[in-house]
Protein backbone atom coordinates (compact mmCIF):
# COMPACT_ATOMS: atom_id res chain seq x y z
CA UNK A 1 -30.30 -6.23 12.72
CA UNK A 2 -26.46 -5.82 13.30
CA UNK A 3 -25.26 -8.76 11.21
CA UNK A 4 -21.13 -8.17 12.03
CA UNK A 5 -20.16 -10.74 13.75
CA UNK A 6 -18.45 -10.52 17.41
CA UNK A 7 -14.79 -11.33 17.46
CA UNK A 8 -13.84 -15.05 18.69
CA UNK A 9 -12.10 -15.72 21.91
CA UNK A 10 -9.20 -17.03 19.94
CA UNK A 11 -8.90 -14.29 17.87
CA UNK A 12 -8.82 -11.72 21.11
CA UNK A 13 -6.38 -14.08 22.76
CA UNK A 14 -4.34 -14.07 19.40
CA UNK A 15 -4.26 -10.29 19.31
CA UNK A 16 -3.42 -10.01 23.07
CA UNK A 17 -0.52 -12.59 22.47
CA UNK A 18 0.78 -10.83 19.49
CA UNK A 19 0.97 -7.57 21.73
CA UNK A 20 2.73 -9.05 24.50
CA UNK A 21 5.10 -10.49 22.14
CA UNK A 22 5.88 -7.09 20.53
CA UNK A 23 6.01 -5.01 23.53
CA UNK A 24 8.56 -7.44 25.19
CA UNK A 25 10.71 -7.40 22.05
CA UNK A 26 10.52 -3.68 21.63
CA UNK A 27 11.20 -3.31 25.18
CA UNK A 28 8.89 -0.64 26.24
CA UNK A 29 7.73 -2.57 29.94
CA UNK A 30 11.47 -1.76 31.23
CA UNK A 31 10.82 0.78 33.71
CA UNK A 32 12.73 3.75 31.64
CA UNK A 33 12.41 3.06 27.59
CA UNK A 34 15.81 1.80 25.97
CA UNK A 35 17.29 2.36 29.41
CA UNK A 36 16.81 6.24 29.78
CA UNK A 37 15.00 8.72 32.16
CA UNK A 38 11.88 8.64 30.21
CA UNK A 39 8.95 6.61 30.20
CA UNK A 40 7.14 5.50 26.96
CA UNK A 41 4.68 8.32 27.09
CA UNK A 42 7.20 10.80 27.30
CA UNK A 43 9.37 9.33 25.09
CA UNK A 44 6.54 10.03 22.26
CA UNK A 45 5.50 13.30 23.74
CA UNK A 46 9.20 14.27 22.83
CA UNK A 47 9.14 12.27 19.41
CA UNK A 48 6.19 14.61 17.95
CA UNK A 49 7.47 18.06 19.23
CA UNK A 50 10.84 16.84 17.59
CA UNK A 51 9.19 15.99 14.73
CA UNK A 52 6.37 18.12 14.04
CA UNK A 53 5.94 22.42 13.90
CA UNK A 54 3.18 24.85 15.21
CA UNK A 55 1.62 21.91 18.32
CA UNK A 56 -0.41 23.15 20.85
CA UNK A 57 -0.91 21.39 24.07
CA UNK A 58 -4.40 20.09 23.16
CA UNK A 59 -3.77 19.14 19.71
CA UNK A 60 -1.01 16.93 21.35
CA UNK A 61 -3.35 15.79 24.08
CA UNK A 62 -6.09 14.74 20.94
CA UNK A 63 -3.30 13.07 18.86
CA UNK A 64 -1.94 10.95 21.03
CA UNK A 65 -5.19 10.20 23.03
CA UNK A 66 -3.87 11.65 26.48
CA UNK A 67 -5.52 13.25 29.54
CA UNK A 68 -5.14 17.21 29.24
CA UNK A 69 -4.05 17.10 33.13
CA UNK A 70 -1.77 14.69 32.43
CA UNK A 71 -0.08 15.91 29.92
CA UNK A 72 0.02 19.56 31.17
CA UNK A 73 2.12 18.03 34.31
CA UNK A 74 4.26 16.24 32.17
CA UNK A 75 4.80 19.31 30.12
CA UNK A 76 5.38 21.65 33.30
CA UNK A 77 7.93 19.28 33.99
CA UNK A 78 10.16 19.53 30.75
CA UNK A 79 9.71 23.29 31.01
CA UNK A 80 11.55 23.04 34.38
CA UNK A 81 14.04 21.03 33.13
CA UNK A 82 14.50 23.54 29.93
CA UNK A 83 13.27 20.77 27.34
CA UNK A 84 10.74 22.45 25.68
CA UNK A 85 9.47 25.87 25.29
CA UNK A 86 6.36 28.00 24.50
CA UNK A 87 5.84 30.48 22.21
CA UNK A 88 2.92 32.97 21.41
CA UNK A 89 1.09 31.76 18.35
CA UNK A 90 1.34 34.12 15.44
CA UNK A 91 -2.48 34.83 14.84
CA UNK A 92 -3.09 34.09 18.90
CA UNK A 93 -1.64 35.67 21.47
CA UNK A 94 -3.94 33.10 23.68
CA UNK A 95 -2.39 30.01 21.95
CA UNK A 96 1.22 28.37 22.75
CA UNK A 97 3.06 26.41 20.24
CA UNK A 98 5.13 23.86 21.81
CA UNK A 99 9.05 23.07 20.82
CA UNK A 100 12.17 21.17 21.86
CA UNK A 101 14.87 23.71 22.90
CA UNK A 102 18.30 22.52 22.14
CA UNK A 103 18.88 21.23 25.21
CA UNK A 104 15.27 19.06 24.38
CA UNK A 105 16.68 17.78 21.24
CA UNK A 106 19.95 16.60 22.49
CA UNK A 107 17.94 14.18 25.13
CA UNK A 108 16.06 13.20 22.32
CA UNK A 109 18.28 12.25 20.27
CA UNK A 110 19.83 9.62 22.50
CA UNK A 111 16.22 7.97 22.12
CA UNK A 112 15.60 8.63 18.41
CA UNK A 113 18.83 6.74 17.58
CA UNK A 114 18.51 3.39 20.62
CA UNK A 115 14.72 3.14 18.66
CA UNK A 116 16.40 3.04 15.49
CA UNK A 117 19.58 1.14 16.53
CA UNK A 118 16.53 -1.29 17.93
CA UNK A 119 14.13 -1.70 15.06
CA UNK A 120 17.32 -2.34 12.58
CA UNK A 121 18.93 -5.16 15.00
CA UNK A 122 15.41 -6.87 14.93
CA UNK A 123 15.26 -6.42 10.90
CA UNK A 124 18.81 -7.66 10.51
CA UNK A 125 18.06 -11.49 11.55
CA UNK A 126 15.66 -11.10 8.89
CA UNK A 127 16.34 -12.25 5.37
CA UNK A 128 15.27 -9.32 2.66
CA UNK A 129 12.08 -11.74 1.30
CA UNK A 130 11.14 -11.76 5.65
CA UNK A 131 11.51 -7.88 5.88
CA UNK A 132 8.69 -7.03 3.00
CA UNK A 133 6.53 -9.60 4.26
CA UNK A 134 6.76 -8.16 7.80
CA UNK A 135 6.50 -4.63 7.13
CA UNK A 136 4.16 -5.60 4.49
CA UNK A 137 1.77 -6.97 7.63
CA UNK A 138 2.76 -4.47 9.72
CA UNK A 139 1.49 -1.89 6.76
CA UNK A 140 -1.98 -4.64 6.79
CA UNK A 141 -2.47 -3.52 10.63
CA UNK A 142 -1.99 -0.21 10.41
CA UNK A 143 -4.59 -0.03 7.73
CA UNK A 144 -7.04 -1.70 8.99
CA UNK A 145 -6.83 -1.02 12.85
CA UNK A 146 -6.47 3.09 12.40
CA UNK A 147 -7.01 3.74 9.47
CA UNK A 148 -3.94 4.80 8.73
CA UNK A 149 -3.16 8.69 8.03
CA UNK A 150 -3.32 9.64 5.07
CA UNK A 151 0.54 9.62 3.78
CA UNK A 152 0.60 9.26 0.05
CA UNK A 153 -1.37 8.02 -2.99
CA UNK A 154 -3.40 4.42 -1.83
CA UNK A 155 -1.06 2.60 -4.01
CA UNK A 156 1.84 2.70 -6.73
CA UNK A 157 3.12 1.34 -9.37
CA UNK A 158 6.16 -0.43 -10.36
CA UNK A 159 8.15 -2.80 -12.45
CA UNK A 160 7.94 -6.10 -13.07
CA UNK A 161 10.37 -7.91 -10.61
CA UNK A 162 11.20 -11.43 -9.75
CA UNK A 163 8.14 -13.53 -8.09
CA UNK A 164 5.52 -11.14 -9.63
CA UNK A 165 4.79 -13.25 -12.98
CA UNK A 166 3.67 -16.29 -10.36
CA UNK A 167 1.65 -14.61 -8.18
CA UNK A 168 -0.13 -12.78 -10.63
CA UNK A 169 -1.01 -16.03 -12.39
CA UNK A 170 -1.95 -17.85 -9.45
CA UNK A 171 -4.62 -14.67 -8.39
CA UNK A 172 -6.06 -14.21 -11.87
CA UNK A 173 -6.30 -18.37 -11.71
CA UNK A 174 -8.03 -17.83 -8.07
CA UNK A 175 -10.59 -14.65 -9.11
CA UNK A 176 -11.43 -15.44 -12.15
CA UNK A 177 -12.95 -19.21 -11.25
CA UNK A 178 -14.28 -17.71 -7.68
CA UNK A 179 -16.12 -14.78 -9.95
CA UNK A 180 -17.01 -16.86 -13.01
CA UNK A 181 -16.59 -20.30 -12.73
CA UNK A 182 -13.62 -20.10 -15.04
CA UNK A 183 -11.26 -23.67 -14.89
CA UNK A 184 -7.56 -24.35 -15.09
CA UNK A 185 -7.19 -23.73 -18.32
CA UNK A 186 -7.45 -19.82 -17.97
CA UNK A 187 -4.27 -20.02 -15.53
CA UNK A 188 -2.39 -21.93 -17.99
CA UNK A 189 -3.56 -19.36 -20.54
CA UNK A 190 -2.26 -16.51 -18.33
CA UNK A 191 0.95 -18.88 -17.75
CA UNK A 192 1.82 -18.76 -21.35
CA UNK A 193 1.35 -15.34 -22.11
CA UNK A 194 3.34 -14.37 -19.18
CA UNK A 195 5.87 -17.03 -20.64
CA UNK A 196 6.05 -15.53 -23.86
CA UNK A 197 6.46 -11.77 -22.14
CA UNK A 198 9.53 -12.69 -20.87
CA UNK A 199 11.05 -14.59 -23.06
CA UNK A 200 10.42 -12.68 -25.81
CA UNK A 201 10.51 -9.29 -24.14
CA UNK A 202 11.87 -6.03 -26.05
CA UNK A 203 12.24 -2.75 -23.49
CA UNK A 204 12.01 -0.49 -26.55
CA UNK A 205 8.28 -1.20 -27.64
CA UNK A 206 7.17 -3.32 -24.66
CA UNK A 207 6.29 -2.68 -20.77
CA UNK A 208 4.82 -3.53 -17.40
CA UNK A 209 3.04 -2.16 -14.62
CA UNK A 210 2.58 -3.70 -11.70
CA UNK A 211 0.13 -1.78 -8.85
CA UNK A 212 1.53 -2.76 -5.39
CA UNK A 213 -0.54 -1.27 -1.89
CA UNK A 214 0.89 -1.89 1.71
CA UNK A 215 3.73 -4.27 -0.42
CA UNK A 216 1.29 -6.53 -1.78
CA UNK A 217 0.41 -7.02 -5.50
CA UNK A 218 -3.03 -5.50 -6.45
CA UNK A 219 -3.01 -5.48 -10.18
CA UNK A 220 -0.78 -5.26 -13.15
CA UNK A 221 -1.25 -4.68 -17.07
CA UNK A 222 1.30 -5.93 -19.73
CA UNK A 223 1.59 -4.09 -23.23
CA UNK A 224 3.20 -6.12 -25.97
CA UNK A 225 4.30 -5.54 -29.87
CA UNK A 226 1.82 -6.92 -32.13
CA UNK A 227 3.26 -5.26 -35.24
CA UNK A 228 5.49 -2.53 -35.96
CA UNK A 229 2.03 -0.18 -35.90
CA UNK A 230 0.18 -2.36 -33.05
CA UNK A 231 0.34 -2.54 -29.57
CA UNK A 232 -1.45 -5.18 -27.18
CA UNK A 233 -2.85 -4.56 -24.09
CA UNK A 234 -2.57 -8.10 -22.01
CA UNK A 235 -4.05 -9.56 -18.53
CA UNK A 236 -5.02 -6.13 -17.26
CA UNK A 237 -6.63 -7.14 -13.62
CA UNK A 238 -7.32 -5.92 -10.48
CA UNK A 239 -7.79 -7.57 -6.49
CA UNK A 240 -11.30 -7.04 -5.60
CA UNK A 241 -10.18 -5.33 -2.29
CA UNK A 242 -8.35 -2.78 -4.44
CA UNK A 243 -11.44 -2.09 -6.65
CA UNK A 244 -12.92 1.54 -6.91
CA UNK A 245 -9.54 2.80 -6.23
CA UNK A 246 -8.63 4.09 -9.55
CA UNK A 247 -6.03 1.22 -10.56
CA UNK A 248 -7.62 -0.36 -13.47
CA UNK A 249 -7.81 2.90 -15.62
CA UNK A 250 -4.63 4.30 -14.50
CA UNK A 251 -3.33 0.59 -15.92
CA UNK A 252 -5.07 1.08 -18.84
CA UNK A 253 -3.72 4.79 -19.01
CA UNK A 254 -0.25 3.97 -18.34
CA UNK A 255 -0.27 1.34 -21.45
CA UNK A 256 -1.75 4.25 -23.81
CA UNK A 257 0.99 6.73 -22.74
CA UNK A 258 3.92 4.36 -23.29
CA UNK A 259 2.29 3.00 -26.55
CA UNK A 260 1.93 6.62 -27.79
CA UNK A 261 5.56 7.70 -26.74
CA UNK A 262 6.74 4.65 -28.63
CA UNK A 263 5.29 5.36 -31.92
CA UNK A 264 2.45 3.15 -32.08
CA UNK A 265 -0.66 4.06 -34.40
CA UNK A 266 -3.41 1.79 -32.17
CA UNK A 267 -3.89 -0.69 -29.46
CA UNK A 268 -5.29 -3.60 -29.09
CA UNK A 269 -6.99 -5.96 -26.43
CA UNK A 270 -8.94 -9.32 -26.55
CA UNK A 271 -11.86 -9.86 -23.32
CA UNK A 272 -15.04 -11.58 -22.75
CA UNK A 273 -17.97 -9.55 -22.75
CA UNK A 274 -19.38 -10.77 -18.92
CA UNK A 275 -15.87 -8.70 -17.94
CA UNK A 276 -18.27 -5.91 -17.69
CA UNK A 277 -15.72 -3.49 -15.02
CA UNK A 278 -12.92 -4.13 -17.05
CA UNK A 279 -14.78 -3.09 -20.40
CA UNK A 280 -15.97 0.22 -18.95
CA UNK A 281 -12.40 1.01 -18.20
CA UNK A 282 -11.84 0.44 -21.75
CA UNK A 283 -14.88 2.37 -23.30
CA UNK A 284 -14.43 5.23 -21.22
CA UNK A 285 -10.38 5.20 -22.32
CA UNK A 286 -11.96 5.51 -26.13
CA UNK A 287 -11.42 1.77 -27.17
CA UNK A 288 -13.86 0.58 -29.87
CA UNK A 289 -15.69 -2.84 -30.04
CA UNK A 290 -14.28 -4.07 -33.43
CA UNK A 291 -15.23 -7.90 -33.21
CA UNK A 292 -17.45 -10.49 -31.36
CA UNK A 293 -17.94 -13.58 -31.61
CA UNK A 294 -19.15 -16.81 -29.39
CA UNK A 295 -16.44 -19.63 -28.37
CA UNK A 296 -16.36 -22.24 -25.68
CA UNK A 297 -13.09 -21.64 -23.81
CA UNK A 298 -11.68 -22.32 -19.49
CA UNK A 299 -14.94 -24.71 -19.27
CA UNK A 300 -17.84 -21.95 -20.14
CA UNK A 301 -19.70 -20.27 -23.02
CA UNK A 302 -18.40 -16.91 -23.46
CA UNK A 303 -18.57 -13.72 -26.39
CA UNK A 304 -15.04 -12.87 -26.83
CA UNK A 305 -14.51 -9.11 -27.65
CA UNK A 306 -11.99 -7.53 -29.73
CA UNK A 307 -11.47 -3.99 -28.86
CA UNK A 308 -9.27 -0.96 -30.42
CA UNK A 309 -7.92 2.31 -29.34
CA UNK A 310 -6.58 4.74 -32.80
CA UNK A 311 -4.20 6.95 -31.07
């Protein structure tokens, strides 16, 4: 039984309305692109041979999703005009690697720099909060429309910065009552700790890592003094659409590093025993259940853990 659902009229007619939007603003239905010779087609054609080494004609054809008789015209045509060239391939006398010759990349260029010119006139009405929330969605579509390729690591990580200490209350509010039941009272929880991070914060025996993917929060970990020989771990969480990625450990790793370069002789950490993902990530770092015990806290009945980690 195929239980995916079809898309919604509305939601075709919103996708088809957000591409007419974008292709009128990027200009691509003028007859030649940013007012040149070329059309859009060649216009990318002559963006990948600019930009990438060793293409053959039917690698090109497969990337880009064109006809081979197509694109061989096209081709035939900028070879005429002296745009591009062919040379043997190395380990195949059979096989052609396709370039730009110089007089290729100097009618490029013309387009490389109106695209640019373009794309930075459109980000410029844009305040700098608007510009990381569009390429942020932009980054969302790419993802989940290609997928994208494969460009770097899934995610990073980063400091703390300014809007981060919200957000990450309001999610870990959000999860933890949609996955346990958990009330109010473990946001305002979160809320003061974060409080007390800030306010009390020392950069020489205290950090922050925040995991960000496509420029959207996905976790973060805070490690605070609890002595002069103690560190804390605090809040470690991750999105669940960010699980099985790798994040929570390398949180968890992070925390041990900087607690290690700073002297420390063991961490800390307080949970819950039903957080059973986030205490594998801490058994499997080496952290030792030192305490239990039962306690009635954010409107359930819980086993609070305390957990340590000799270094």
């Amino acid at each position: 039984m195929n239980l995916i659902q079809s898309p919604s009229e509305q939601q075709i007619d919103a996708v088809r309305r957000f591409n007419r939007f974008y292709t009128r603003q990027i200009g691509v239905l003028e007859d030649g692109l940013y007012r040149s010779e070329f059309s859009l087609t060649e216009a990318r054609v002559l963006f990948e041979l600019a930009h990438r080494d060793g293409l053959t004609a039917s690698a090109l054809a497969g990337d880009l999703g064109l006809d081979e008789g197509y694109l061989s015209r096209m081709l035939k045509k900028f070879e005429r005009r002296g745009l591009i060239e062919r040379r043997p391939a190395a380990d195949d006398g059979r096989r052609f690697h396709l370039g730009l010759t110089e007089a290729g990349r100097r009618a490029f260029e013309p387009l490389n720099r109106a695209a640019r010119d373009l794309v930075a006139d459109l980000l410029a009405r844009l305040s700098p909060d608007e510009r990381e929330k569009l390429t942020a969605a932009m980054g969302t579509i790419q993802r989940l429309l290609g997928p994208a390729p494969d460009t770097g690591p899934a995610y990073i990580l980063r400091p703390l910065r300014a809007g981060d200490l919200g957000w990450i209350v309001h999610r870990q509010g959000l999860i933890y009552h949609h996955e346990y039941g958990w009330d109010e009272t473990y946001e305002a929880l979160a809320a003061q700790i974060l409080s007390d991070f800030v306010r009390q914060f020392d950069p020489r025996r205290e950090a922050s890592w925040i995991a960000e993917r496509d420029g959207e929060v996905v976790g973060s970990v805070f490690l605070v003094r609890e002595s002069d020989t103690v560190a804390k771990l605090r809040l470690l969480y991750v999105e669940p659409a960010a699980r099985g990625l790798g994040i929570g450990r390398r949180l968890v790793d992070e925390c041990i590093g900087f607690a290690r370069a700073k002297g420390y002789k063991a961490i800390t950490l307080w949970t819950n025993d039903i957080l059973v993902s986030a205490r594998r990530i801490y058994q499997a770092a080496g952290f030792k259940l030192v305490k239990e015990e039962p306690h009635h806290s954010f409107g359930k009945d819980l086993v609070g853990q305390t957990w340590m980690l000799d270094l």
